[in-house]
Protein backbone atom coordinates (compact mmCIF):
# COMPACT_ATOMS: atom_id res chain seq x y z
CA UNK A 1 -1.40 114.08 164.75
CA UNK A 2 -3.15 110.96 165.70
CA UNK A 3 -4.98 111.52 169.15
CA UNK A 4 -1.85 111.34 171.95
CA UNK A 5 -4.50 110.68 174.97
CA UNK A 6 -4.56 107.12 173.78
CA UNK A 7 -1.18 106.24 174.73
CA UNK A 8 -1.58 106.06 178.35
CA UNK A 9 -4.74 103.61 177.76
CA UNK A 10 -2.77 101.48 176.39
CA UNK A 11 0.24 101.77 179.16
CA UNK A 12 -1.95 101.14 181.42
CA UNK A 13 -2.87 97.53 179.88
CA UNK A 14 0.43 96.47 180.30
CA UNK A 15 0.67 94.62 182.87
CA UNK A 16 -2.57 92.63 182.54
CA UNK A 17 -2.04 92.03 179.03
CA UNK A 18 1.26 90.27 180.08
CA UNK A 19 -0.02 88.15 182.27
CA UNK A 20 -2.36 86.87 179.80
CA UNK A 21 0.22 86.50 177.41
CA UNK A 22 2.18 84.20 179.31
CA UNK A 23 -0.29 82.51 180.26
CA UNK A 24 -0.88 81.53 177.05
CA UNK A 25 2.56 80.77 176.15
CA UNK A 26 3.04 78.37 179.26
CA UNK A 27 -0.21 76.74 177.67
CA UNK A 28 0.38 76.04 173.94
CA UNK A 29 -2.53 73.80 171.77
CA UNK A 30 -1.47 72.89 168.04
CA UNK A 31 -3.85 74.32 165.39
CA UNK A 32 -7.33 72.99 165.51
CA UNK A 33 -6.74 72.42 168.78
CA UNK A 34 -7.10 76.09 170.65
CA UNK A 35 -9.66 74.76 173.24
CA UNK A 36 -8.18 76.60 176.17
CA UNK A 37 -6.90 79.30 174.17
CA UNK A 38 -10.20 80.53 172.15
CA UNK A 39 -12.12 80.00 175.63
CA UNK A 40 -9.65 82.22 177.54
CA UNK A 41 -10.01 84.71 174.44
CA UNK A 42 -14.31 84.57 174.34
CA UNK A 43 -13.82 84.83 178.54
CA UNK A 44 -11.26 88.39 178.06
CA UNK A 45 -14.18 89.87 175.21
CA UNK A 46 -17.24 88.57 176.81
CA UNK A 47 -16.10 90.83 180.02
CA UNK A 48 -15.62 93.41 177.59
CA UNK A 49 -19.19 93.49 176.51
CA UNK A 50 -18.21 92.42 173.13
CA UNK A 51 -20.29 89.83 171.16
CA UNK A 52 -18.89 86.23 170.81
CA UNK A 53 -19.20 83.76 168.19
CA UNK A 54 -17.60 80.47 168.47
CA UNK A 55 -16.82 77.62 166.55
CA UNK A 56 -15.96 79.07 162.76
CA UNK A 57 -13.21 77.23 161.88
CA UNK A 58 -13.52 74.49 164.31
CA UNK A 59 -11.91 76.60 167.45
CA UNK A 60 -11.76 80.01 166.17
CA UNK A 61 -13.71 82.92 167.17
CA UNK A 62 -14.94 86.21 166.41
CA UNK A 63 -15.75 89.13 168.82
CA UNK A 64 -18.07 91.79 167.66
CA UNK A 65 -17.94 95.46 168.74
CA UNK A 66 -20.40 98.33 167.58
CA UNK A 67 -18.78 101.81 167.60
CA UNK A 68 -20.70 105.26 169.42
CA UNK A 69 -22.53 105.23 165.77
CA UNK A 70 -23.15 102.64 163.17
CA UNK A 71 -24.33 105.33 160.12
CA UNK A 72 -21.40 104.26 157.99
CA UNK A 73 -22.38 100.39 157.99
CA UNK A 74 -18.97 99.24 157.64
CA UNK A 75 -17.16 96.59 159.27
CA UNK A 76 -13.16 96.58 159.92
CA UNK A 77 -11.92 92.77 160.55
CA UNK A 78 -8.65 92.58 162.41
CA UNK A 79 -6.84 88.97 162.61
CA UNK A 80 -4.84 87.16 165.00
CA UNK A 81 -3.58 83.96 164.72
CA UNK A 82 -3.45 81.42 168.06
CA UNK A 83 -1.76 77.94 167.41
CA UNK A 84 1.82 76.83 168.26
CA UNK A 85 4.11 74.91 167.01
CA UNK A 86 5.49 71.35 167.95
CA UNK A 87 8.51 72.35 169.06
CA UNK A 88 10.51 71.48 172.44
CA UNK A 89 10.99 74.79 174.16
CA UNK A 90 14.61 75.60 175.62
CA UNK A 91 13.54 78.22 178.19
CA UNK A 92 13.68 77.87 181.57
CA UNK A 93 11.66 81.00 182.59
CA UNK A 94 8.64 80.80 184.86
CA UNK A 95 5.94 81.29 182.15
CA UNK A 96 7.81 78.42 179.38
CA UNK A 97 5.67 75.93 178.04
CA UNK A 98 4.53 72.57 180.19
CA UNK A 99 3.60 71.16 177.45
CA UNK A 100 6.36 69.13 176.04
CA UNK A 101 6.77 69.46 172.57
CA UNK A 102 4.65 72.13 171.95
CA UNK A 103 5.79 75.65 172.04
CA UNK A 104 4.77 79.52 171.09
CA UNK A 105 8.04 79.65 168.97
CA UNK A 106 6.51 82.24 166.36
CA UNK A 107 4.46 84.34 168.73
CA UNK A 108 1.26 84.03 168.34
CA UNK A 109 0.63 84.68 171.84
CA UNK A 110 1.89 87.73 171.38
CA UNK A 111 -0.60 88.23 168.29
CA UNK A 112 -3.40 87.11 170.14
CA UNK A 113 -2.56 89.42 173.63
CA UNK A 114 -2.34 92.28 170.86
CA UNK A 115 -5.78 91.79 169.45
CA UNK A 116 -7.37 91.77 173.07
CA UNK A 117 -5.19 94.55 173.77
CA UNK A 118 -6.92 96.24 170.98
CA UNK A 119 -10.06 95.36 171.70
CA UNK A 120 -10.25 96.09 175.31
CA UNK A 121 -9.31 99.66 174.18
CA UNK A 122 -12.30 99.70 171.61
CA UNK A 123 -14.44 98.55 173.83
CA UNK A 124 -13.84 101.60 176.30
CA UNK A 125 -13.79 104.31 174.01
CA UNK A 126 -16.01 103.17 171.12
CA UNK A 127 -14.94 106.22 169.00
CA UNK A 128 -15.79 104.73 165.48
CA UNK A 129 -18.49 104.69 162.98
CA UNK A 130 -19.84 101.14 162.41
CA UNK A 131 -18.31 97.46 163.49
CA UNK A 132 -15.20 95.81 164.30
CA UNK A 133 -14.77 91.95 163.96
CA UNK A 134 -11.84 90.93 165.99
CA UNK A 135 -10.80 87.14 164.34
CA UNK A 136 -9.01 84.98 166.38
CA UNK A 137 -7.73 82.15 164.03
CA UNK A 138 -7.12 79.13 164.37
CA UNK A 139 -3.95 76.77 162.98
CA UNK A 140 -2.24 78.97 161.00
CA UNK A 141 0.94 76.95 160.94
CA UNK A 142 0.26 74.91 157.56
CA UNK A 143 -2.87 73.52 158.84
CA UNK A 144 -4.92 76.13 157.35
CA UNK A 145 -7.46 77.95 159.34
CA UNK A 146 -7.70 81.04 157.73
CA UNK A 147 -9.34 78.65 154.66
CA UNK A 148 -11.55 76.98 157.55
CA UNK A 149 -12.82 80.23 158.88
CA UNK A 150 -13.68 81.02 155.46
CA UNK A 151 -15.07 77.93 154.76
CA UNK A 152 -17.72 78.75 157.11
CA UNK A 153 -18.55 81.66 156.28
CA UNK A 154 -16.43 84.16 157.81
CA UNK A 155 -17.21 87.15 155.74
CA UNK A 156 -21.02 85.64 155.19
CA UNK A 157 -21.60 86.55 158.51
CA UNK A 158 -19.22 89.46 159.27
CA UNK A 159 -18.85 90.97 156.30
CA UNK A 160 -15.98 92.89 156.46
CA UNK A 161 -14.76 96.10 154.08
CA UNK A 162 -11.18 95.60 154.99
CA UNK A 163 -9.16 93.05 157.08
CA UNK A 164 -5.67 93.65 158.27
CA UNK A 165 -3.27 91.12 160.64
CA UNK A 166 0.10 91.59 161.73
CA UNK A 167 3.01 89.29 162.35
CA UNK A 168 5.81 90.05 164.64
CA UNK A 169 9.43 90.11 163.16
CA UNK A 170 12.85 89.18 164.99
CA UNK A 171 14.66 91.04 162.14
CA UNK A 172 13.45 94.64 163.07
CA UNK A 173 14.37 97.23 166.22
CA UNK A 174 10.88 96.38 168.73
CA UNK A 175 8.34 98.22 168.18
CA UNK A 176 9.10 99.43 164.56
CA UNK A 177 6.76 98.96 162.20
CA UNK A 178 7.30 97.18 158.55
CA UNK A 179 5.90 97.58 155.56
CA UNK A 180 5.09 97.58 151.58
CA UNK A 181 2.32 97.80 149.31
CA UNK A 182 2.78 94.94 147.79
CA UNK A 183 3.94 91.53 148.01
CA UNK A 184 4.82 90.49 152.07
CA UNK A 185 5.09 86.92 152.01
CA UNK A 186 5.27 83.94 149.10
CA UNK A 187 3.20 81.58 147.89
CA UNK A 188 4.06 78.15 149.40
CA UNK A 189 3.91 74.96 147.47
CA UNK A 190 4.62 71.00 148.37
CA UNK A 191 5.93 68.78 145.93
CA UNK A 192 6.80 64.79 145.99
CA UNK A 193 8.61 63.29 143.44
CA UNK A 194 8.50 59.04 143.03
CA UNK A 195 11.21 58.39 141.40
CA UNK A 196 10.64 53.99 140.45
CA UNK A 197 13.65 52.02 139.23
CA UNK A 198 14.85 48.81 139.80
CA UNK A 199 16.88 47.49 142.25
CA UNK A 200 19.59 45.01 142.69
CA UNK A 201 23.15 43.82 144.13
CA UNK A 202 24.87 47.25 145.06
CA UNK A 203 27.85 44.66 143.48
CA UNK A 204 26.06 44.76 140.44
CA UNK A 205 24.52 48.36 139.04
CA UNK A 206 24.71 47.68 135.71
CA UNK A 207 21.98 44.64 136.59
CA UNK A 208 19.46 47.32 138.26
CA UNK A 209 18.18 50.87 137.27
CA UNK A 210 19.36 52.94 140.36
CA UNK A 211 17.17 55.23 141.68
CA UNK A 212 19.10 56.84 143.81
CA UNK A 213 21.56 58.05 140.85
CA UNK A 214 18.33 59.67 138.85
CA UNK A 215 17.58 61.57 142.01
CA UNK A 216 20.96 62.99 142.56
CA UNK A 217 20.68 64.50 139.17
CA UNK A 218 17.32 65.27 139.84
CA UNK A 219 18.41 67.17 143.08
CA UNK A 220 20.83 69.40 140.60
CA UNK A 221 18.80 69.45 138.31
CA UNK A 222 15.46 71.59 140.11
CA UNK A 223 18.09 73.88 141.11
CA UNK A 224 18.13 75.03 137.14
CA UNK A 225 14.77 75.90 137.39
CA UNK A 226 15.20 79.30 139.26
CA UNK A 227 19.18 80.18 137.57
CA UNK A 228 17.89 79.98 133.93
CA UNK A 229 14.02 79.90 134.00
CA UNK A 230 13.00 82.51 136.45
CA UNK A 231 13.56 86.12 135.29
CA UNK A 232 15.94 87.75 138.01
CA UNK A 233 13.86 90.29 138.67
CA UNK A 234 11.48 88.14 139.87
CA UNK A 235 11.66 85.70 143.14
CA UNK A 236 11.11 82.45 143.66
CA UNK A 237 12.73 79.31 145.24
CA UNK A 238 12.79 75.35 144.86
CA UNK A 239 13.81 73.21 147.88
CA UNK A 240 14.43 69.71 148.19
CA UNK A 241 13.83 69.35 151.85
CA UNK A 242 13.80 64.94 152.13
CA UNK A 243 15.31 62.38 149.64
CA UNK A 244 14.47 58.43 151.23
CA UNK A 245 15.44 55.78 149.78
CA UNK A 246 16.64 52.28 150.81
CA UNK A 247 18.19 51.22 154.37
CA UNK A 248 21.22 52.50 155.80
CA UNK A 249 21.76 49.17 157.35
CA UNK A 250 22.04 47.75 153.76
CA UNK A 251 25.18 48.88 152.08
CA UNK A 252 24.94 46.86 149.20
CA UNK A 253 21.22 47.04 148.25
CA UNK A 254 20.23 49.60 145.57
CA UNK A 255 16.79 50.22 146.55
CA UNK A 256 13.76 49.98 143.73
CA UNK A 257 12.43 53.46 144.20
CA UNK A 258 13.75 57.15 145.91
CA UNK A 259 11.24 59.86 147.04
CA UNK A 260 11.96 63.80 146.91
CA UNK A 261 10.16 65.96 148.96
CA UNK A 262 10.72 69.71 149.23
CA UNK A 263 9.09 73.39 148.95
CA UNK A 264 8.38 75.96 145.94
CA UNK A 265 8.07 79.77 146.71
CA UNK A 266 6.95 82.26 145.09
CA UNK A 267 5.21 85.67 144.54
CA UNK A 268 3.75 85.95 140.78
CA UNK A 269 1.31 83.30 139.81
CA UNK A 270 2.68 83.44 135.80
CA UNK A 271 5.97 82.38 137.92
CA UNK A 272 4.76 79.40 140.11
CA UNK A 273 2.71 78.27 136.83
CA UNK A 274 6.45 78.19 134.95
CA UNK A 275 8.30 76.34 137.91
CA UNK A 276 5.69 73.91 137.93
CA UNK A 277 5.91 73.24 134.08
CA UNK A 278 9.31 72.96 134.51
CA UNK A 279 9.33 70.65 136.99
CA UNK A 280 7.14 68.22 135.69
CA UNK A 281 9.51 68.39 131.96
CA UNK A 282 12.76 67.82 134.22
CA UNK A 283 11.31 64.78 136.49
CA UNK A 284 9.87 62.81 133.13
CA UNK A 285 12.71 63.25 130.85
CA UNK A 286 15.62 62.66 133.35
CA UNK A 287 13.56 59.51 134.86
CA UNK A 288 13.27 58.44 131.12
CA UNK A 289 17.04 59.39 130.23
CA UNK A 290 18.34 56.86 133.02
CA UNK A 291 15.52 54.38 131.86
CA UNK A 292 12.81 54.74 135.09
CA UNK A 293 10.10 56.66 135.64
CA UNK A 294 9.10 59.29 137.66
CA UNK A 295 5.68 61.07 139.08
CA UNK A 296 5.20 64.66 140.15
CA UNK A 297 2.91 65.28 143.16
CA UNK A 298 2.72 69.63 143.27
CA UNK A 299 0.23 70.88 145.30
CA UNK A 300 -0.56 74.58 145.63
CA UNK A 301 -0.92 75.18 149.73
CA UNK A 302 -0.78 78.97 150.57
CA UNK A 303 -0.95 81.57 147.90
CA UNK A 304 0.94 85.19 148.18
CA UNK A 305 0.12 87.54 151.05
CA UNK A 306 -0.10 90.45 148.42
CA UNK A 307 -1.30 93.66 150.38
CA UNK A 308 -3.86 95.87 148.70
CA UNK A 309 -2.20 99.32 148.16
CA UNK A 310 -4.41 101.90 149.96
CA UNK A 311 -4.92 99.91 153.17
CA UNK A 312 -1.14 99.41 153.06
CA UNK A 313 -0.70 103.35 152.83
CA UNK A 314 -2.97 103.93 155.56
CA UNK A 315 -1.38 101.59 157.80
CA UNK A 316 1.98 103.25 157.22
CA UNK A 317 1.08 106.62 157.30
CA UNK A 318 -0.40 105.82 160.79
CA UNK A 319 2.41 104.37 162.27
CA UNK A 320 3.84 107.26 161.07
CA UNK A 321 1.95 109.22 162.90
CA UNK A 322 1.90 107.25 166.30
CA UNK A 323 5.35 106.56 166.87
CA UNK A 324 7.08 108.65 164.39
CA UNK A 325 9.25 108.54 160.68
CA UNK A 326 12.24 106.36 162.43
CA UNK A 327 9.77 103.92 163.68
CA UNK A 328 8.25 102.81 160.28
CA UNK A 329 9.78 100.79 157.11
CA UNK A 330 7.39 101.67 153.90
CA UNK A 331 9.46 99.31 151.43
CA UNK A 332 10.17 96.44 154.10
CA UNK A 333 11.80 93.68 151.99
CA UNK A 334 9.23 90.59 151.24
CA UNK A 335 9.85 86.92 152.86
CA UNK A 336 9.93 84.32 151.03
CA UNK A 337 7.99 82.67 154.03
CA UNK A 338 4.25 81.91 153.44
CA UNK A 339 1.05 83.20 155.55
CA UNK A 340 -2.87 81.93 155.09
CA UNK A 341 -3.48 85.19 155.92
CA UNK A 342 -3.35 85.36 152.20
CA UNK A 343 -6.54 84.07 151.88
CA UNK A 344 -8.14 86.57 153.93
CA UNK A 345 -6.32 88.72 151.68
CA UNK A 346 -7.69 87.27 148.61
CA UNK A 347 -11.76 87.82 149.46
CA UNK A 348 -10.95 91.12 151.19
CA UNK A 349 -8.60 93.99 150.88
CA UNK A 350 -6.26 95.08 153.45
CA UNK A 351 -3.10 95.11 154.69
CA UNK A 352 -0.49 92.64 156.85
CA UNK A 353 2.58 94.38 158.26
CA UNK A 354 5.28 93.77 160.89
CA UNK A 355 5.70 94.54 164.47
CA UNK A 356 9.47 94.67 165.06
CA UNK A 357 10.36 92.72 168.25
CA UNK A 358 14.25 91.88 168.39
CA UNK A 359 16.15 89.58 169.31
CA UNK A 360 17.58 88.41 165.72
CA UNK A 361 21.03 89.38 166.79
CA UNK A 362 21.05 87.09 169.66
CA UNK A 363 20.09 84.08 167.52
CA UNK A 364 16.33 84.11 168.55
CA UNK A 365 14.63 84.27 165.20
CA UNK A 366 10.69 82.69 164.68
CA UNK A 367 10.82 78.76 165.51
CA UNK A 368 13.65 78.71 167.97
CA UNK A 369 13.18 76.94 170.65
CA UNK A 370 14.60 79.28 172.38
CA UNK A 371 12.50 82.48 171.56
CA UNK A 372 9.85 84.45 173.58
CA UNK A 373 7.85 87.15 172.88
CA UNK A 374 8.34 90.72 173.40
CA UNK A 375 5.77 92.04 175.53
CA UNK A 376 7.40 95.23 175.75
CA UNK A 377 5.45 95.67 172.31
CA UNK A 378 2.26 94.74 172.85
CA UNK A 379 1.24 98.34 173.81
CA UNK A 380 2.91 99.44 170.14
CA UNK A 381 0.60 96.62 168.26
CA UNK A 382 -2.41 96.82 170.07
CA UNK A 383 -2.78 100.68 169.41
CA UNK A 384 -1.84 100.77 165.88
CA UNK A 385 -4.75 97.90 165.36
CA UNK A 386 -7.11 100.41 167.08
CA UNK A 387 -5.55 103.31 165.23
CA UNK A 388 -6.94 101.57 162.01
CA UNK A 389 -10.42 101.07 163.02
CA UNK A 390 -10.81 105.27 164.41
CA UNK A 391 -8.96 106.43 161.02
CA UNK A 392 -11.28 103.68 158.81
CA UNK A 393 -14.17 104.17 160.62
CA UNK A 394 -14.42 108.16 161.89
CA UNK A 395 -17.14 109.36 163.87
């Protein structure tokens, strides 16, 4: 069994930790933005003795600890995100957010506190062989930091042999721990469709090409993309999220143009490639059937948080270990949400898992305004991130 003793450590954090956390929730900064935060963060390692490096990806940071020995020359990078969201929070608890319209409504307050957490133990014990890099990123919420860190030269400078991040989860019992070895979260892809007609006397349609009629059927149409393109084994989804087009104070004026926006997501590349082709066939040919045209904007934003196999194992069997069978979900179901932890993912191997935390029954899923993280948890989080530096890195 995994070494018991470090249990209490970790207890023993509680309290502190939670303070910090809260403060940090009653504080929230949009991504690119984590001034207070990522100083707060370099303040809690730099009293730890750990080595700080600032300003890789604009405000994120990286804290650098050398185990007892450093034979092995490896380096174990474990991620937090920090940003929040612009959301109006709902709470009316001490520690809720006096910022308005800005909230921690996905917990990454709770990510960060973990990742101190983690290193703070570290720090004390130093029972590994070589270096952790603890990454505090910034604006992971679609303004993506995890490509910025990377961008300058993340894993240039700490060049990591694994990297592993975890996200906390509404769905499952706190403090379980979920799961796979594969795919964890989709692909997520923008699209904008221009749909240009010609308007006219609402009186009158057969005088105009309506736009607004090519992108109802256009609407319908995407839908066919997924029910008779996609094979059903696979996953994938197409939203239409926005349709604009002329002024709801004008009832009789058929507008000249409509826009579509929405979402595409996805796991398998060969399967976004498809949807995409299939999208761009459908928008040209029904424009052209009702006599407009039509232009496709897709843009690729996140690709799939695809876990590499081994690290994935490890991570599991650990859990396993720490908190028992019952605790841990191997085959957790994938979301069809989307994480730029993927990227991390895609110059590294490693792992990203979930840190049950409740609350999904009582409405409080991620975004809510009126959600709040579990700090009962923290303790759970912050030593199975610890776990996997000792069992990577042994002495």
């Amino acid at each position: 069994m995994y070494r018991e003793s470090s249990a209490g450590l970790f207890e023993a954090f509680q309290d502190e930790l939670t303070l910090f956390r809260r403060d940090l929730h009653a504080h929230p900064e949009l991504g690119f933005e984590e001034s207070r935060t990522s100083s707060r963060v370099a303040g809690m390692l730099d009293a730890l003795g750990i080595e700080v490096h600032r300003g890789i990806g604009k405000t994120g940071l990286v804290g650098v600890l050398k185990g007892q020995r450093n034979d092995s020359g490896r380096m174990i990078g474990l991620r937090a995100d920090m940003d929040a969201l612009a959301v109006q929070e709902a709470n009316q608890f001490a520690h809720a957010s006096n910022k308005p319209g800005l909230m921690h409504a996905c917990g990454h307050d709770g990510h960060t506190t973990i990742l101190v957490g983690a290193a703070k133990y570290l720090a004390q014990t130093r029972r590994f062989d070589g270096h952790v890099a603890f990454i505090f990123q910034p604006a992971e919420e679609g303004r993506g930091g995890a490509q910025a860190m990377i961008d300058d030269g993340l894993f240039e400078r700490f060049d990591c042999d694994a990297v592993y991040a975890l996200h906390n989860w509404p769905g499952l019992p706190p403090g379980m721990i979920g799961i796979n070895s594969g795919p964890m979260m989709a692909a997520a892809d923008r699209f904008e469709i221009r749909i240009q007609g010609r308007g006219g006397h609402g009186a009158h349609p057969y005088q105009t090409v309506d736009p607004v009629l090519v992108a109802s059927h256009l609407v319908t149409a995407l839908q066919s993309v997924v029910a008779r393109n996609v094979n059903p084994l696979d996953a994938a989804v197409v939203t239409v999220a926005s349709i604009k087009a002329g002024d709801p104070a004008a009832m009789s004026v058929i507008p000249d143009h409509a826009t579509l926006v929405g979402t595409v997501r996805t796991f398998r590349h060969s399967v976004q490639d498809m949807v995409q082709r299939r999208m761009q066939m459908l928008v040209e040919q029904i424009a052209s059937g009702f006599d407009a045209s039509a232009t496709l904007t897709y843009q690729k934003l996140y690709p799939p948080t695809i876990n590499t196999p081994e690290p994935a194992a490890m991570v599991a069997d650990l859990a396993t270990e720490l908190f028992g069978r019952e605790r841990v979900e191997r085959n957790l179901p994938p979301s069809m949400g989307a994480e730029d932890f993927s990227y991390m993912l895609q110059q590294r191997p490693g792992a990203y898992f979930r840190l049950g935390q409740g609350g999904a029954q009582e409405g409080c899923f991620l975004h809510n305004p009126n959600y709040d993280f579990n700090d009962d948890v923290i303790p759970v989080g912050a030593r199975l991130f610890a776990a996997i530096v000792e069992r990577s890195m042994p002495l």
